[in-house]
Protein backbone atom coordinates (compact mmCIF):
# COMPACT_ATOMS: atom_id res chain seq x y z
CA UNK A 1 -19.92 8.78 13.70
CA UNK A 2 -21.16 5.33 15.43
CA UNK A 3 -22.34 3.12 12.84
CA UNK A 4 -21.84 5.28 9.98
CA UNK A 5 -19.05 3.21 8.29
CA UNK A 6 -18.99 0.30 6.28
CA UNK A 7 -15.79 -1.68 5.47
CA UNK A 8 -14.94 -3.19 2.40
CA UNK A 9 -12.37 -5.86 3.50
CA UNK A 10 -10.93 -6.98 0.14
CA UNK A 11 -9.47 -10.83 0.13
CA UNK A 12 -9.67 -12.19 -3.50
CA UNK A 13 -6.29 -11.66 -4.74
CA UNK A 14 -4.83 -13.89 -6.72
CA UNK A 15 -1.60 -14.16 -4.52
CA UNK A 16 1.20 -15.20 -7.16
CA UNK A 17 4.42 -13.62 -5.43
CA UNK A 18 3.04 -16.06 -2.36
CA UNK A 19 3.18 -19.20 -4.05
CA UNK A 20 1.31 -21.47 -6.80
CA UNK A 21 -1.87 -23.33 -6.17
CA UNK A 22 -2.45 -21.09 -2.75
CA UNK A 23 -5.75 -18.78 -2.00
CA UNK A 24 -3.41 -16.35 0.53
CA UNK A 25 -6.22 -14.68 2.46
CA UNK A 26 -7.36 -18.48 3.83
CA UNK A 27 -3.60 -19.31 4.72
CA UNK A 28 -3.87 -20.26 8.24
CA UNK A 29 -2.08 -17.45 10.40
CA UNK A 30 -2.05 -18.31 14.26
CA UNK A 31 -5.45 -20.71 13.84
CA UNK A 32 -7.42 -18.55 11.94
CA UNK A 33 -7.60 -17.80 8.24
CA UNK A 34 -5.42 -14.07 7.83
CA UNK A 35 -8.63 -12.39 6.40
CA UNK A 36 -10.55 -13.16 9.44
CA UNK A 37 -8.12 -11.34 11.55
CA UNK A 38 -8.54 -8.23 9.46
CA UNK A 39 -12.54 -8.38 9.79
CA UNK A 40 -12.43 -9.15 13.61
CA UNK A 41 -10.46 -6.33 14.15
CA UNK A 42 -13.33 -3.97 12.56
CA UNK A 43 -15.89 -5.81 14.03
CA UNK A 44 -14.82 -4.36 18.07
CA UNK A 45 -15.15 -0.67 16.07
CA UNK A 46 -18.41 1.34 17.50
CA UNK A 47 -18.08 3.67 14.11
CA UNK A 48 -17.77 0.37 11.69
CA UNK A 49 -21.93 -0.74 10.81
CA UNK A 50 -21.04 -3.11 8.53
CA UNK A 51 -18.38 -5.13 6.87
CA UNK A 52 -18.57 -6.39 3.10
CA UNK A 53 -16.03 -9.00 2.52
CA UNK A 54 -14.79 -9.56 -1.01
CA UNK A 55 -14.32 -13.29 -2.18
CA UNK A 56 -13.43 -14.95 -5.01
CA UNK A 57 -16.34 -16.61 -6.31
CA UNK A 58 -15.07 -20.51 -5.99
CA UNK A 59 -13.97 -19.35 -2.59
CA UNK A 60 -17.41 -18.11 -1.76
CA UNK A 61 -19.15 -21.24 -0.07
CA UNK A 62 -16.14 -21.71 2.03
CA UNK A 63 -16.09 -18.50 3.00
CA UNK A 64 -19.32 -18.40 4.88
CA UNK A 65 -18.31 -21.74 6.64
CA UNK A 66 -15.96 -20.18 8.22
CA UNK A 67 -17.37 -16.67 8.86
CA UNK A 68 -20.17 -18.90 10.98
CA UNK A 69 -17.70 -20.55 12.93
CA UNK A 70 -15.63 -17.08 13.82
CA UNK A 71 -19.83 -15.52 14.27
CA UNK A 72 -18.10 -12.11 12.99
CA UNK A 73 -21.85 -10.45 13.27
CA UNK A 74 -21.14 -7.27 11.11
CA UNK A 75 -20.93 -9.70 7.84
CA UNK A 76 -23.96 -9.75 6.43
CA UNK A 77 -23.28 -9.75 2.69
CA UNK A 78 -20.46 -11.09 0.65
CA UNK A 79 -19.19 -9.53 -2.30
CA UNK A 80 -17.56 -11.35 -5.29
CA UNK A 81 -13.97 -10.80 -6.38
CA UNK A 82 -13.24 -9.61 -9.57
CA UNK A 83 -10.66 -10.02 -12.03
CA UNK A 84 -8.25 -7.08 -10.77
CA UNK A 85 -8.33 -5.48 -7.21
CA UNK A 86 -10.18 -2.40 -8.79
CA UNK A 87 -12.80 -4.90 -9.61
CA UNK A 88 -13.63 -6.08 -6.22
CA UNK A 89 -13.21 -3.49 -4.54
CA UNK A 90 -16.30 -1.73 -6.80
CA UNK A 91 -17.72 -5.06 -6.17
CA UNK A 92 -18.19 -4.08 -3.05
CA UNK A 93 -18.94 -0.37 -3.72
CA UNK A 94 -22.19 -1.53 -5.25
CA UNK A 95 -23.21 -3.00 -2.08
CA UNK A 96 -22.97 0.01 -0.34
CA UNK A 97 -27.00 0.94 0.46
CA UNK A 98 -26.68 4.35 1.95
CA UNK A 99 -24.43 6.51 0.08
CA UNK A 100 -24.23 8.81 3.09
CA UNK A 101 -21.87 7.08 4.88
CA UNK A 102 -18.16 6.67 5.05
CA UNK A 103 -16.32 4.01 3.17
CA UNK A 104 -13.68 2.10 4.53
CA UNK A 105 -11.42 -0.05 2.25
CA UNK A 106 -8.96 -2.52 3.75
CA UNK A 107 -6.85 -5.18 2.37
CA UNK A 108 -7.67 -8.70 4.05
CA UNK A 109 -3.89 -9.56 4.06
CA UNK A 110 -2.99 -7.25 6.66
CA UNK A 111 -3.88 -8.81 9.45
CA UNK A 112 -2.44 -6.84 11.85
CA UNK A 113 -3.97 -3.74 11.76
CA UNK A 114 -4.74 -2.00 15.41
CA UNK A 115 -8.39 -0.75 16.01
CA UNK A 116 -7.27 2.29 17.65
CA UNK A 117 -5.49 3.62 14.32
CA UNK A 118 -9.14 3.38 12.60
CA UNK A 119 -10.48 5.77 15.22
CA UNK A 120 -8.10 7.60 14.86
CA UNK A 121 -7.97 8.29 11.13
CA UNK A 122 -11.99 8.82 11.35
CA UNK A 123 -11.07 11.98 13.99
CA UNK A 124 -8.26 13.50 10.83
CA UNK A 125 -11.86 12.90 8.87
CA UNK A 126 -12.46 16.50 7.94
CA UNK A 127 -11.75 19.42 5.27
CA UNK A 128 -10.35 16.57 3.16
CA UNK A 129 -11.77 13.72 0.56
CA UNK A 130 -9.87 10.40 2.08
CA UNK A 131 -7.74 9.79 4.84
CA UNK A 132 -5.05 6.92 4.71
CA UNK A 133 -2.47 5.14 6.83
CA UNK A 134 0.93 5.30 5.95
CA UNK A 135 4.55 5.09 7.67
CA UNK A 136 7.58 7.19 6.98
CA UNK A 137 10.05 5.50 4.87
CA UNK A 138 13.24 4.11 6.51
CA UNK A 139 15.63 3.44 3.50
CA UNK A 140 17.11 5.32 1.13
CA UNK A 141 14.69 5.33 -2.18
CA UNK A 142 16.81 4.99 -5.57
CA UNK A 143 14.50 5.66 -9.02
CA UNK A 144 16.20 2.78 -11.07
CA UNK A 145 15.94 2.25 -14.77
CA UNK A 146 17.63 -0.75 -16.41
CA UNK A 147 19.17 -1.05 -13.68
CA UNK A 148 20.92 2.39 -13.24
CA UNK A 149 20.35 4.87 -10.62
CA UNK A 150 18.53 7.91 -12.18
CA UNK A 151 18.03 9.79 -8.84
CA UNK A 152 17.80 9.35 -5.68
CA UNK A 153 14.77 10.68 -3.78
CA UNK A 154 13.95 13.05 -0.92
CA UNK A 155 13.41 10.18 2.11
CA UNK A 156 11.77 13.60 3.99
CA UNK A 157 9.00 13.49 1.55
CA UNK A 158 8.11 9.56 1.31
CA UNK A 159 5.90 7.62 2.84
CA UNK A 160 4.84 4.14 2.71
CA UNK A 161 0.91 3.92 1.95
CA UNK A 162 -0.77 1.36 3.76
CA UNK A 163 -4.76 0.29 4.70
CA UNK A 164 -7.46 1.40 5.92
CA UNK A 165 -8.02 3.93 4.03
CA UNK A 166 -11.38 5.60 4.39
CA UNK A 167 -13.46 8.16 1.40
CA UNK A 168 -16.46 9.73 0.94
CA UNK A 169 -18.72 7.18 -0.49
CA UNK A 170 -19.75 9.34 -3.42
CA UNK A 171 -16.38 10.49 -3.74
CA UNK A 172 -14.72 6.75 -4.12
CA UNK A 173 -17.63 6.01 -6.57
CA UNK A 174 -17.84 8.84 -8.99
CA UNK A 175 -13.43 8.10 -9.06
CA UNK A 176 -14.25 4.48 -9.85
CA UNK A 177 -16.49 5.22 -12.71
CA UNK A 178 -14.33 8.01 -14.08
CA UNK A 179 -11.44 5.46 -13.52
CA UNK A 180 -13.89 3.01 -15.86
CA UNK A 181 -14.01 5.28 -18.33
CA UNK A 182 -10.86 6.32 -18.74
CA UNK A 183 -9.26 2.41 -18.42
CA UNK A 184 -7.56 3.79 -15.55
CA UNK A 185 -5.75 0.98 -13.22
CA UNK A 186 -4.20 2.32 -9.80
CA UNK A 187 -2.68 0.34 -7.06
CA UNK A 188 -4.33 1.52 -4.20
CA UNK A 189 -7.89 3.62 -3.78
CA UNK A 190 -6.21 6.95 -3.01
CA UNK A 191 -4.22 7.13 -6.34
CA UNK A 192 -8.24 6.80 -8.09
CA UNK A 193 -9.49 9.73 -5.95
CA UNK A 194 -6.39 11.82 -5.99
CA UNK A 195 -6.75 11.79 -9.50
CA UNK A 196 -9.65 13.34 -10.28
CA UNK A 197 -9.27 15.93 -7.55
CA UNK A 198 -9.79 14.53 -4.15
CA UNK A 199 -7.53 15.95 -1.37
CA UNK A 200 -6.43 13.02 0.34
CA UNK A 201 -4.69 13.22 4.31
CA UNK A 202 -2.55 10.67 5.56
CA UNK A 203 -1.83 10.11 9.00
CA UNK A 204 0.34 7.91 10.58
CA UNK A 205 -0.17 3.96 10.82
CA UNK A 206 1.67 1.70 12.32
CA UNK A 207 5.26 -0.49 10.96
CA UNK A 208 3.25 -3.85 12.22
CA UNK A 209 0.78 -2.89 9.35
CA UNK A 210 2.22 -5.51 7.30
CA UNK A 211 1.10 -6.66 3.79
CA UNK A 212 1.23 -10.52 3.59
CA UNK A 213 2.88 -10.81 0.22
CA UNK A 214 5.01 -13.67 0.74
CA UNK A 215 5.47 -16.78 2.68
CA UNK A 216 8.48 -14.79 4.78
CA UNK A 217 6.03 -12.08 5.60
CA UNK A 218 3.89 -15.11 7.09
CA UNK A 219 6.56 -15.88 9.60
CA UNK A 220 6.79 -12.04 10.73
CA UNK A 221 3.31 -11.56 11.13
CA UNK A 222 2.85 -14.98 13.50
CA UNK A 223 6.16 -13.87 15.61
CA UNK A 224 4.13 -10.39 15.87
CA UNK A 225 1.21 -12.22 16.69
CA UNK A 226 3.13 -13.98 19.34
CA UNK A 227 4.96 -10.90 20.95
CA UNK A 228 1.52 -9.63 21.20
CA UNK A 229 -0.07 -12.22 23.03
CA UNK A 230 3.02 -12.41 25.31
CA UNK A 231 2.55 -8.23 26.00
CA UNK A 232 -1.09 -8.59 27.00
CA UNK A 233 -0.63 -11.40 29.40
C-alpha cells in the first residue's frame, strides 16, 4: 500500500471553547505550531503519498511560511477551510487526483498521534468501508436531559472515536454529497459513511490521542511531549 494514501490533515477550526481572538492549530506547542506536529508525523509514513492541509483562508499565506521552514515535503497543495468542518474536509476531498487511493482524514489538533497506529489501522483495511481509532471508555456514561439522568449506558459497548480515520475515497465522497443533499451535518467522517451504509471497523488508538480543545489540554499535551522526549533519551 506504499504511497497509496493521501491525508487530509484538517486545521481551520474556528477554536471557540479555546479562547477568543486565537487560530488553535498555530498555538505554539513545544516550538512548533500543533498542526505541524500532526503532518510530521504522516510525513515518516511509507503508505502516506501525500498530505493536503486544510487552512483557513486568512491563515493561508502564513501557513506556507511556516510549512517551508518545517520542509514537510509531502505538502504540496493547500486546501481552504470552510465554514463548518464538513466543509473543509470536502475541501480537501476535491483535491484528491486519483480516486483509487485511500483517504486519510485527521484532525490537526491532535498532535500526538503515533505513526505506528496508522500502519496499523491500514493492515484492519479490509472487508470493511473505513477504519477508525478509538479508545474504550473509562467512566461511567449518564444520557442526561435537563439535567436528569434518563439512563445510564452499557460502558462494555462505548468507545471514544478519535483520528485518523481512513475510507475509501469514493466511498467518503459519494457520503459527502449524499450528506449535501440531504443538509446532513455529522461530527466526525464515520457518522457520514455509516449513514448511508458503509461498514466502518474501529481498532484501537491510543489515550495520548488527545484533542486540543482547550488551553488545559495544551498543558497535557506539552507534559506528554516532555515524558516522551525524556523516554527516548
Amino acid at each position: 500500500m506504499k504511497g497509496n494514501v493521501v491525508a487530509i490533515v484538517v486545521a481551520a477550526g474556528v477554536g471557540k471553547r479555546f479562547g477568543e481572538g486565537t487560530n488553535k492549530p498555530f498555538e505554539n506547542l513545544s516550538g512548533k505550531p500543533i498542526f505541524v506536529w500532526a503532518l510530521e508525523a504522516l510525513e515518516v509514513l511509507p503508505e502516506v503519498g501525500e498530505i493536503i492541509p486544510v487552512i483557513k483562508e486568512e491563515y493561508m499565506e502564513y501557513a506556507v511560511g511556516v510549512l517551508e521552514q518545517c520542509h514537510i515535503p509531502k505538502v504540496r497543495r493547500i486546501a481552504p477551510g470552510g465554514k463548518a468542518r464538513q466543509d473543509s474536509v470536502f475541501h480537501g476531498l476535491s483535491l484528491v487526483e486519483n480516486h483509487e487511493d485511500l483517504v486519510l482524514i485527521h484532525d490537526g489538533v491532535r498532535p500526538l498521534l503515533e505513526p505506528h497506529l496508522v500502519s496499523y489501522a491500514l493492515q484492519n483495511f479490509r472487508d470493511c468501508d473505513g477504519v477508525v481509532l478509538g479508545v474504550p471508555v473509562k467512566d461511567t456514561v449518564k444520557a442526561v436531559i435537563g439535567g436528569e439522568v434518563k439512563q445510564t449506558l452499557d460502558r462494555q459497548t462505548l468507545w471514544s472515536i478519535q483520528t485518523p480515520q481512513i475510507f475509501r475515497f469514493e466511498t467518503l465522497y459519494n457520503a459527502y454529497e449524499e450528506a449535501k443533499k440531504e443538509s446532513f451535518a455529522a461530527t466526525d467522517d464515520s457518522a457520514l459513511v455509516e449513514r448511508y451504509g458503509g461498514r466502518v471497523k474501529v481498532v484501537t488508538g491510543s489515550y495520548e490521542n488527545i484533542k486540543i480543545t482547550t488551553p488545559g489540554d495544551l498543558v497535557v499535551a506539552e507534559a506528554l511531549m516532555r515524558l516522551r522526549r525524556g523516554q527516548g533519551e
